[in-house]
PDB file of N, CA and C in Angstrom:
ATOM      1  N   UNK A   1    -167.636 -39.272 108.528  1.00  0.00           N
ATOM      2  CA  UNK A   1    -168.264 -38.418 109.514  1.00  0.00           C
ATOM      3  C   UNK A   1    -169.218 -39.245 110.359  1.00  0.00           C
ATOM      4  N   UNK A   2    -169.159 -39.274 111.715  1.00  0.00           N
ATOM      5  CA  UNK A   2    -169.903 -39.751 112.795  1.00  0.00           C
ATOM      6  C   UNK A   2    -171.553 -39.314 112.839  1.00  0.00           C
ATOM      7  N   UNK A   3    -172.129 -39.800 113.061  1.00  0.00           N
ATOM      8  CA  UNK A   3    -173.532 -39.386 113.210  1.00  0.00           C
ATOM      9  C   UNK A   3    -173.444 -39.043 114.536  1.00  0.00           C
ATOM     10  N   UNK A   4    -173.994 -37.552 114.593  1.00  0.00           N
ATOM     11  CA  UNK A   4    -173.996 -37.114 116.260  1.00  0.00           C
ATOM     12  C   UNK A   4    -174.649 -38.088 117.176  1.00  0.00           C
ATOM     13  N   UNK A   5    -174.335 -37.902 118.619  1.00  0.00           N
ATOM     14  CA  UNK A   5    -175.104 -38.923 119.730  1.00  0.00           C
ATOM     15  C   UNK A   5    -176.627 -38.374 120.130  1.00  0.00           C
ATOM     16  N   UNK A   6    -178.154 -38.814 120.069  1.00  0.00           N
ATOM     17  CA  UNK A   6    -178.762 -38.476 120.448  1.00  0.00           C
ATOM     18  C   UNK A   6    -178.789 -37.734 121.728  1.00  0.00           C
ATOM     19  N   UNK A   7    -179.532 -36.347 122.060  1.00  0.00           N
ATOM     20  CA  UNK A   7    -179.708 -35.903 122.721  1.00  0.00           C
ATOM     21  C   UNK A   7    -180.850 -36.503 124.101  1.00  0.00           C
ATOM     22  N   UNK A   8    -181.036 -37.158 125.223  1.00  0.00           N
ATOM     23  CA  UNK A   8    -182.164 -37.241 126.392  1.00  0.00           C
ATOM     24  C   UNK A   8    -182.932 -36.499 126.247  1.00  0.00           C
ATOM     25  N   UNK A   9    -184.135 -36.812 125.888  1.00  0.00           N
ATOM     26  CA  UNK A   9    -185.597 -36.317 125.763  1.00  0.00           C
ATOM     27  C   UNK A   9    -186.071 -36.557 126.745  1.00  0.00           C
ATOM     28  N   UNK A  10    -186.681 -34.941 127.626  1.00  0.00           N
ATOM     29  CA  UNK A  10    -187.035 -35.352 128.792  1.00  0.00           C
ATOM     30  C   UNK A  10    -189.116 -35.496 128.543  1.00  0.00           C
ATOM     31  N   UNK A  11    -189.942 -35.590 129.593  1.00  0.00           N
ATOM     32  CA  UNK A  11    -191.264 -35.738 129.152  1.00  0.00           C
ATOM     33  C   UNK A  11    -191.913 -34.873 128.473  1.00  0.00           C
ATOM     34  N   UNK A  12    -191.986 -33.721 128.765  1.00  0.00           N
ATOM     35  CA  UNK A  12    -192.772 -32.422 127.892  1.00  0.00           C
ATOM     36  C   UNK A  12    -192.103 -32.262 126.601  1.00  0.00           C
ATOM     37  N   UNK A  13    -190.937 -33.404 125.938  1.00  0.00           N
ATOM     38  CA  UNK A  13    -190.115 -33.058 124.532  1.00  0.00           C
ATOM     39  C   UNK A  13    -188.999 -31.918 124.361  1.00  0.00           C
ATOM     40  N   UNK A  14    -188.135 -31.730 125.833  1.00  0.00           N
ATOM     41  CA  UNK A  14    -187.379 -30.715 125.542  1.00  0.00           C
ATOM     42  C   UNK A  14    -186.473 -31.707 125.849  1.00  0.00           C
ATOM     43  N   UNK A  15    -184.947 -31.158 124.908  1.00  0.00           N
ATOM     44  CA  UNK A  15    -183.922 -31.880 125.395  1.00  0.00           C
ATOM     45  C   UNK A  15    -183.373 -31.853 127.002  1.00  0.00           C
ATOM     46  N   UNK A  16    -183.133 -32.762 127.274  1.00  0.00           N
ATOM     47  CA  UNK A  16    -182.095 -32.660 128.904  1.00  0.00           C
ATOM     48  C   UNK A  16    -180.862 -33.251 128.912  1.00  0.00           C
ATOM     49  N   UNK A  17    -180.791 -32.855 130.556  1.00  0.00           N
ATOM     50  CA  UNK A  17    -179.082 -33.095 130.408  1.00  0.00           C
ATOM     51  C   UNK A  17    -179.133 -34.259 131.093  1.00  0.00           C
ATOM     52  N   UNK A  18    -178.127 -35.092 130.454  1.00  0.00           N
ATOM     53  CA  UNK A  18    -177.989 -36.503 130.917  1.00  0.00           C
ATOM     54  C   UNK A  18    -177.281 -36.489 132.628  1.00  0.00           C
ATOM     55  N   UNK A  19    -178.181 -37.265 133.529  1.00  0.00           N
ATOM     56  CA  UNK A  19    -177.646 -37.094 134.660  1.00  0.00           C
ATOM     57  C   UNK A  19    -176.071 -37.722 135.081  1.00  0.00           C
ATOM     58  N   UNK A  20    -175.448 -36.873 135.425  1.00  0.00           N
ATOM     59  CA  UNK A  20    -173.930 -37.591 135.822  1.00  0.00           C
ATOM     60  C   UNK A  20    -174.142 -38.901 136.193  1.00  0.00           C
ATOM     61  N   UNK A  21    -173.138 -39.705 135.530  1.00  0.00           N
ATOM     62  CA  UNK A  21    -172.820 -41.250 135.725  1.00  0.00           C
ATOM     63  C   UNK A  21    -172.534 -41.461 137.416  1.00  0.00           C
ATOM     64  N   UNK A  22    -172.818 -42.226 137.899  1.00  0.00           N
ATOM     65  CA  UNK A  22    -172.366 -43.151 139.315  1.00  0.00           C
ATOM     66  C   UNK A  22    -171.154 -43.049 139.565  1.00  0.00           C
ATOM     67  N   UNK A  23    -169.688 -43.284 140.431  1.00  0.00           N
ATOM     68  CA  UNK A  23    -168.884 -43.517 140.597  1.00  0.00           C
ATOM     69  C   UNK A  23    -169.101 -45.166 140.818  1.00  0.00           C
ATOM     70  N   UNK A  24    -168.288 -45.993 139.957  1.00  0.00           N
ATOM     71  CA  UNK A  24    -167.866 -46.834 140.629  1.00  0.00           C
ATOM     72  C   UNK A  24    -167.300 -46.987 141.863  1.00  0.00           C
ATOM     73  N   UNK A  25    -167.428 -48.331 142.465  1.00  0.00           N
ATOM     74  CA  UNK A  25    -166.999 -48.689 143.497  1.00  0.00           C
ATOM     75  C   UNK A  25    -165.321 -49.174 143.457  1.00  0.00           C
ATOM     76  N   UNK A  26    -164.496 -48.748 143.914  1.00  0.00           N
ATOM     77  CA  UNK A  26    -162.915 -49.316 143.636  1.00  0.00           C
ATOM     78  C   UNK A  26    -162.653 -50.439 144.590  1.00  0.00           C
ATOM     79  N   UNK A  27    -163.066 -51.832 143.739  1.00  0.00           N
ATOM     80  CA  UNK A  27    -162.363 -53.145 144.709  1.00  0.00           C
ATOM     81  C   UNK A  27    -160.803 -53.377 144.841  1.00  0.00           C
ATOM     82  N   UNK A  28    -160.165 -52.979 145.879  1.00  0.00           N
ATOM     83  CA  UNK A  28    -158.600 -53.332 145.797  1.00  0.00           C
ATOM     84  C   UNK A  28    -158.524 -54.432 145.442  1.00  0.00           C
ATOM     85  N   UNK A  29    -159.068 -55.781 144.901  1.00  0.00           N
ATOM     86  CA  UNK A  29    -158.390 -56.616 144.373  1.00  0.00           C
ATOM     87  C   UNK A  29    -158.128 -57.076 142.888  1.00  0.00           C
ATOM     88  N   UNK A  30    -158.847 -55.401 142.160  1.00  0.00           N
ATOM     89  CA  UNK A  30    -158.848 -55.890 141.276  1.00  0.00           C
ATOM     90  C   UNK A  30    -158.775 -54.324 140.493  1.00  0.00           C
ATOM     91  N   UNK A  31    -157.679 -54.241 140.735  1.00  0.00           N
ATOM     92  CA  UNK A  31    -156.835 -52.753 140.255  1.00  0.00           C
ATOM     93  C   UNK A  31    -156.981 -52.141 138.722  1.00  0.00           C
ATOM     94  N   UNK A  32    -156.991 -52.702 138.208  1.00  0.00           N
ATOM     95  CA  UNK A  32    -157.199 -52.634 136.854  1.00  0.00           C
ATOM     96  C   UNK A  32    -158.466 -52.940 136.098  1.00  0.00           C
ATOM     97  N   UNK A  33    -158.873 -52.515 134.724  1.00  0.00           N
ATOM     98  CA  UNK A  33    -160.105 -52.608 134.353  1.00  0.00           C
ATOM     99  C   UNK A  33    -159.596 -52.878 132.868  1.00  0.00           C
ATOM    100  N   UNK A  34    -160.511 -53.521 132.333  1.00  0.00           N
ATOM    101  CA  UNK A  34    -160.548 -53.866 130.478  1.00  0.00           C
ATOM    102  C   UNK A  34    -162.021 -53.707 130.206  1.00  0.00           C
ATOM    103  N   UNK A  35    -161.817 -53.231 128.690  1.00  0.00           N
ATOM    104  CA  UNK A  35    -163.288 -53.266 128.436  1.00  0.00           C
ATOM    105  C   UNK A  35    -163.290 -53.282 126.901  1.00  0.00           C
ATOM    106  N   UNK A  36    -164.150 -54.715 126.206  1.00  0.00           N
ATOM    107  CA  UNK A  36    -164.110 -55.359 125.335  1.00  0.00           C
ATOM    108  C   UNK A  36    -165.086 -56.046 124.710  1.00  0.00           C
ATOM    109  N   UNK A  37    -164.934 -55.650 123.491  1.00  0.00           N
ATOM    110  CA  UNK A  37    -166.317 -56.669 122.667  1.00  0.00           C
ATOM    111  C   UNK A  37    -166.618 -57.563 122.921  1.00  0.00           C
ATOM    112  N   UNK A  38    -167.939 -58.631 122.520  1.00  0.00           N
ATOM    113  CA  UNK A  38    -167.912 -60.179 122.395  1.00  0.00           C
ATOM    114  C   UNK A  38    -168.462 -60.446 121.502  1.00  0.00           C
ATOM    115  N   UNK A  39    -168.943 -61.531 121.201  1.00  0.00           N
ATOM    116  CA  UNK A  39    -169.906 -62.094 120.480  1.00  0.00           C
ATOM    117  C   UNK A  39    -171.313 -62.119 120.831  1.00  0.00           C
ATOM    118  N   UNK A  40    -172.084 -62.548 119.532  1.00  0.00           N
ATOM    119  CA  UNK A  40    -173.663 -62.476 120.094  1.00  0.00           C
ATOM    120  C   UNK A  40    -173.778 -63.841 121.457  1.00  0.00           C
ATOM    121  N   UNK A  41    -173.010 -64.710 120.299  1.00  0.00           N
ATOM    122  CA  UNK A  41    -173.129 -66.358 121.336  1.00  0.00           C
ATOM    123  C   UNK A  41    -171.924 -66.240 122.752  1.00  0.00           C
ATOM    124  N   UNK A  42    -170.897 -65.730 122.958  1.00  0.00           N
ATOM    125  CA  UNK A  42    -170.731 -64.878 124.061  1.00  0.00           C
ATOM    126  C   UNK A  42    -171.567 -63.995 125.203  1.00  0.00           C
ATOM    127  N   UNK A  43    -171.980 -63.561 124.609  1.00  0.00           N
ATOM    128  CA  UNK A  43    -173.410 -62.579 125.301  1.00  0.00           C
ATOM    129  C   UNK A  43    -174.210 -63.474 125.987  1.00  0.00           C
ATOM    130  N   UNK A  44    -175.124 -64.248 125.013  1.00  0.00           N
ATOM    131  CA  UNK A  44    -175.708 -65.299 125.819  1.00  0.00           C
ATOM    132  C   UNK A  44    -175.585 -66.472 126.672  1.00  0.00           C
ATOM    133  N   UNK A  45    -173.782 -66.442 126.854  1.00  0.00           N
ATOM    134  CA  UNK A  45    -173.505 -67.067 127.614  1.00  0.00           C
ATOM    135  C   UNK A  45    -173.436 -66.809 129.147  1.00  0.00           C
ATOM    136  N   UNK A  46    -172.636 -65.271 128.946  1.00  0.00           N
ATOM    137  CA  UNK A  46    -172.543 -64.811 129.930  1.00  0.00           C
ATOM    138  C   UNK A  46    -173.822 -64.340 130.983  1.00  0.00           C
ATOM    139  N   UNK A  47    -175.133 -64.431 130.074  1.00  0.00           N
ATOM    140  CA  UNK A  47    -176.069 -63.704 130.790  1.00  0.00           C
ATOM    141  C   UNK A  47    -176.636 -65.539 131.329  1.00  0.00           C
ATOM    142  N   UNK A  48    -176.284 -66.192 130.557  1.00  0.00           N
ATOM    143  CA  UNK A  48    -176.810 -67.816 130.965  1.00  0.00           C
ATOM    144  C   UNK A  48    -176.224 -67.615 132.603  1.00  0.00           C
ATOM    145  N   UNK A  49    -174.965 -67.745 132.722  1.00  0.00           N
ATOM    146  CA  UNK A  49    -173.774 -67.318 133.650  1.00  0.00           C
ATOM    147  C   UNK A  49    -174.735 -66.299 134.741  1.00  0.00           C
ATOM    148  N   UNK A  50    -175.494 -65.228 134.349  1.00  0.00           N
ATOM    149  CA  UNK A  50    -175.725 -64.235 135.460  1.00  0.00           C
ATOM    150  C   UNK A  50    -177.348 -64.750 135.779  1.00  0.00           C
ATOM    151  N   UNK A  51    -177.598 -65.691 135.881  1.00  0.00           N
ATOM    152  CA  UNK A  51    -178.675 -66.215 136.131  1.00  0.00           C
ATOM    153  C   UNK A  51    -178.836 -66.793 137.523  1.00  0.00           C
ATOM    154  N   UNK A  52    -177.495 -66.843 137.725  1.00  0.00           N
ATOM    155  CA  UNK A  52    -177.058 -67.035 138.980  1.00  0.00           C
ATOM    156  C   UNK A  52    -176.454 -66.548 139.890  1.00  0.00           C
ATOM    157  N   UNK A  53    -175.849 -66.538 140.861  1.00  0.00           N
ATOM    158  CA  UNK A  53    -175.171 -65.482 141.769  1.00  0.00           C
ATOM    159  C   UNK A  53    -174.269 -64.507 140.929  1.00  0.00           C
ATOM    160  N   UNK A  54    -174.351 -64.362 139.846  1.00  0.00           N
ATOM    161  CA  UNK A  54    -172.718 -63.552 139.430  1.00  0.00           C
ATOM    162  C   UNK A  54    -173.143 -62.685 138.395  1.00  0.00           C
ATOM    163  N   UNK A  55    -172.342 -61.626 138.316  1.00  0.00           N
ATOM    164  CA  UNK A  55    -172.685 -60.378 137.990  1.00  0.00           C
ATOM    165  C   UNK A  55    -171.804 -60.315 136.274  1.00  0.00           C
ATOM    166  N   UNK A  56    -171.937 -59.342 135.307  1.00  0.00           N
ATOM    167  CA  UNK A  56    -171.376 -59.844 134.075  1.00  0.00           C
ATOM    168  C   UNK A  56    -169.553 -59.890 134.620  1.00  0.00           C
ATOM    169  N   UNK A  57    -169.055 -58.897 135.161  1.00  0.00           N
ATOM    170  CA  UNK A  57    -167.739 -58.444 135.857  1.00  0.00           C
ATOM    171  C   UNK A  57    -167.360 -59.420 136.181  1.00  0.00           C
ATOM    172  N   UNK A  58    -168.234 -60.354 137.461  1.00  0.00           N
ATOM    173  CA  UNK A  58    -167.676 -61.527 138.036  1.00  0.00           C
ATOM    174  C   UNK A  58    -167.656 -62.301 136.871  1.00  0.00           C
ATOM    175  N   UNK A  59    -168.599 -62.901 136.275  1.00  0.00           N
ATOM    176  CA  UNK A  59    -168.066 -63.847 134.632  1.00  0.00           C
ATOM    177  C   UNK A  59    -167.043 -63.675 134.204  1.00  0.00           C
ATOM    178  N   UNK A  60    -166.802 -62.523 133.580  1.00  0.00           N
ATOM    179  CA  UNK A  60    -165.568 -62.222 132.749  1.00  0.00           C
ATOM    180  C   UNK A  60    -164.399 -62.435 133.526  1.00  0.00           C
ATOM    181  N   UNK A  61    -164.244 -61.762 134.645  1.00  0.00           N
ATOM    182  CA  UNK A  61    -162.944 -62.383 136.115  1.00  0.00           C
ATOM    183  C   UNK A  61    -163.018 -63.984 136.218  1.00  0.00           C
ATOM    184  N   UNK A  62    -164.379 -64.559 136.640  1.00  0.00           N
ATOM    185  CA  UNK A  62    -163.492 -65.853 136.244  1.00  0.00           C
ATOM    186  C   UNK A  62    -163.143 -66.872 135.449  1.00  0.00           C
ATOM    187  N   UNK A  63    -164.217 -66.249 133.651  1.00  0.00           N
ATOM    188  CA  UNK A  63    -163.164 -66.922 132.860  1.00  0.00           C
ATOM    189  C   UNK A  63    -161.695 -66.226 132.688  1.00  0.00           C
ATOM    190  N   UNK A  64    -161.828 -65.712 132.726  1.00  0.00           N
ATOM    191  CA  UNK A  64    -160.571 -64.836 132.837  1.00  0.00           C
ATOM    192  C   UNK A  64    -159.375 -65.709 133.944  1.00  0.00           C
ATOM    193  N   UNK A  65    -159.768 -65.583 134.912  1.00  0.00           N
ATOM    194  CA  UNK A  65    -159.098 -66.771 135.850  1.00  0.00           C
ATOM    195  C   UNK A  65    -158.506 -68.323 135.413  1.00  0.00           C
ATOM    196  N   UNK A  66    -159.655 -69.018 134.866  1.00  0.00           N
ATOM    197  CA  UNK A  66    -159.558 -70.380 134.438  1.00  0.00           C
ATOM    198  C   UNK A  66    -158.912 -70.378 133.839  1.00  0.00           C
ATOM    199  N   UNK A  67    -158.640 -69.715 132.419  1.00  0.00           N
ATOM    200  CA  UNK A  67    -158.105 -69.285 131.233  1.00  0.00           C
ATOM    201  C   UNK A  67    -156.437 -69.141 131.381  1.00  0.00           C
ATOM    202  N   UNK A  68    -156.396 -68.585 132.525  1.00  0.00           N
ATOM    203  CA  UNK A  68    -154.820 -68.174 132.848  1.00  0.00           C
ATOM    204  C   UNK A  68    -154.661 -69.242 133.827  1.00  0.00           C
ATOM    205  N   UNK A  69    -155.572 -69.956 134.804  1.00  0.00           N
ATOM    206  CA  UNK A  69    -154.906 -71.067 135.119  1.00  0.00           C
ATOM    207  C   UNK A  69    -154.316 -72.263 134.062  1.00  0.00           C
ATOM    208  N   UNK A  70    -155.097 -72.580 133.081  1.00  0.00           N
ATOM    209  CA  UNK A  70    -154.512 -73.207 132.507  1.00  0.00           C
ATOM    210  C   UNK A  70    -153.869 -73.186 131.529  1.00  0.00           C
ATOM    211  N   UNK A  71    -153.439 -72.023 131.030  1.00  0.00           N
ATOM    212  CA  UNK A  71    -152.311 -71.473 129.876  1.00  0.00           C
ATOM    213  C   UNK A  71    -151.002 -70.788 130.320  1.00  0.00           C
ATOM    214  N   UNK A  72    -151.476 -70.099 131.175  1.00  0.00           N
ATOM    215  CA  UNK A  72    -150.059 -68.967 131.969  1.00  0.00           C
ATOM    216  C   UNK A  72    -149.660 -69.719 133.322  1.00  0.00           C
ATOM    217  N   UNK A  73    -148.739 -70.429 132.777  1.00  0.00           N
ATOM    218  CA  UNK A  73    -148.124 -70.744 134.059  1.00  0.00           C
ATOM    219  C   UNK A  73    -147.498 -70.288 135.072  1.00  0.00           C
ATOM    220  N   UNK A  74    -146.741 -68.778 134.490  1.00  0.00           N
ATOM    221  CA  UNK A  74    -146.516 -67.809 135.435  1.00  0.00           C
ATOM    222  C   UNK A  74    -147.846 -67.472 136.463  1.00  0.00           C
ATOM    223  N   UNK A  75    -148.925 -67.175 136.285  1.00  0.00           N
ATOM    224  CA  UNK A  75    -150.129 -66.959 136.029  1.00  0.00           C
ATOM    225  C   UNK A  75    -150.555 -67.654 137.553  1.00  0.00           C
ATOM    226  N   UNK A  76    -150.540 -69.357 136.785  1.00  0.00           N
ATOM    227  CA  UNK A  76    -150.967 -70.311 137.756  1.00  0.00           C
ATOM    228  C   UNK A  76    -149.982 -70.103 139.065  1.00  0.00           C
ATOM    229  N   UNK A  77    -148.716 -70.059 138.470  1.00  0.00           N
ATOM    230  CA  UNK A  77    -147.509 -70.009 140.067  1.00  0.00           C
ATOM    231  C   UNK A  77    -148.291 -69.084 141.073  1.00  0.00           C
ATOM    232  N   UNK A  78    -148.215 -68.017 140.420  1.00  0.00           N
ATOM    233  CA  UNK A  78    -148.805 -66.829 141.672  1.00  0.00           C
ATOM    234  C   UNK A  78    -149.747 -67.035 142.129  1.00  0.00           C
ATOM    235  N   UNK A  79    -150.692 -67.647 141.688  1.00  0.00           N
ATOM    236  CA  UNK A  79    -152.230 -68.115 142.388  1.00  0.00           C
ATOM    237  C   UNK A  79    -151.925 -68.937 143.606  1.00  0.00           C
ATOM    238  N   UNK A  80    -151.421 -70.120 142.749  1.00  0.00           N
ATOM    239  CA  UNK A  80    -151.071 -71.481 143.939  1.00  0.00           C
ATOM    240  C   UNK A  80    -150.139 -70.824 144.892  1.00  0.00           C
ATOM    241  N   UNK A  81    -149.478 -69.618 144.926  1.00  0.00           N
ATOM    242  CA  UNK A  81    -148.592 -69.457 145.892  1.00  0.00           C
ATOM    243  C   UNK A  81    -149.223 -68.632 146.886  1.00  0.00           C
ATOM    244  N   UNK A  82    -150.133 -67.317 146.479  1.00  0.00           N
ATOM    245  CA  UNK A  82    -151.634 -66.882 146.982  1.00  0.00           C
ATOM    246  C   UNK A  82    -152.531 -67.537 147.637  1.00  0.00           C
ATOM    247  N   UNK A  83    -152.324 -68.869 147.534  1.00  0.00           N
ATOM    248  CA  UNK A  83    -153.590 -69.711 147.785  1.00  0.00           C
ATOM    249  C   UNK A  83    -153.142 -70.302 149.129  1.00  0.00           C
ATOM    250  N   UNK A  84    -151.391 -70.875 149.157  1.00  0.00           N
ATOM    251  CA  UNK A  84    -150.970 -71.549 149.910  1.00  0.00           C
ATOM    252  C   UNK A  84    -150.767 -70.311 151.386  1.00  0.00           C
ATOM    253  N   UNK A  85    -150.611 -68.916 151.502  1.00  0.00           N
ATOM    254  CA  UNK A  85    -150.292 -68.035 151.943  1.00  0.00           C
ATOM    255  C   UNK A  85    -151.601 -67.366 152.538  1.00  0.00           C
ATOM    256  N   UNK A  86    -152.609 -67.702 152.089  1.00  0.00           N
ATOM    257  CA  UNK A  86    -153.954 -67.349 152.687  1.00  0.00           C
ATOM    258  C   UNK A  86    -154.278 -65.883 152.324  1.00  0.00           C
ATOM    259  N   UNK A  87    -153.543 -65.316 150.672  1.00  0.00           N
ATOM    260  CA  UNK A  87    -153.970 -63.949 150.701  1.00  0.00           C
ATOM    261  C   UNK A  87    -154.968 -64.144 149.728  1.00  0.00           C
ATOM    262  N   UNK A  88    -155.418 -65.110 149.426  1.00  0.00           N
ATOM    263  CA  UNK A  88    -156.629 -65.234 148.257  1.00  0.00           C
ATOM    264  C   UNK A  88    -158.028 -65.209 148.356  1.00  0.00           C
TER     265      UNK A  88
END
């Protein structure tokens, strides 16, 4: 059995209602979504990573990228052929 999810305590101690989530923004280039554990030493990499221009999303896209450049060669074809075509 699950332990129920805490209820939002608003200031005077009455419960509230959690305000509706944001809509994401839908980037056409990147159609699809995953969403996945890491590690602790993962974690701190990635936030090492967002210390700088890039957001956790962008991290994960471009190891994600590197990763398939150099293992999926199918992978790599379509890039380099993307790349040569100017849709990248």
């Amino acid at each position: 059995m699950q332990a129920a999810e805490p209820h939002a305590v608003s200031g005077n101690g009455q419960a509230g209602v959690k305000p509706p989530r944001k809509r994401r923004v839908e980037d056409s280039r990147f159609p699809y979504r995953m969403d996945f554990g890491i590690t602790v030493e993962m974690n701190a990499a990635v936030r090492r990573m967002m210390r700088g221009p890039f957001k956790a999303s962008q991290v994960g896209q471009l190891i994600l990228h590197d990763y398939f450049m150099r293992s999926d060669p199918l992978y790599a074809a379509a890039m380099n052929e993307e790349s040569h075509h100017g849709t990248r």
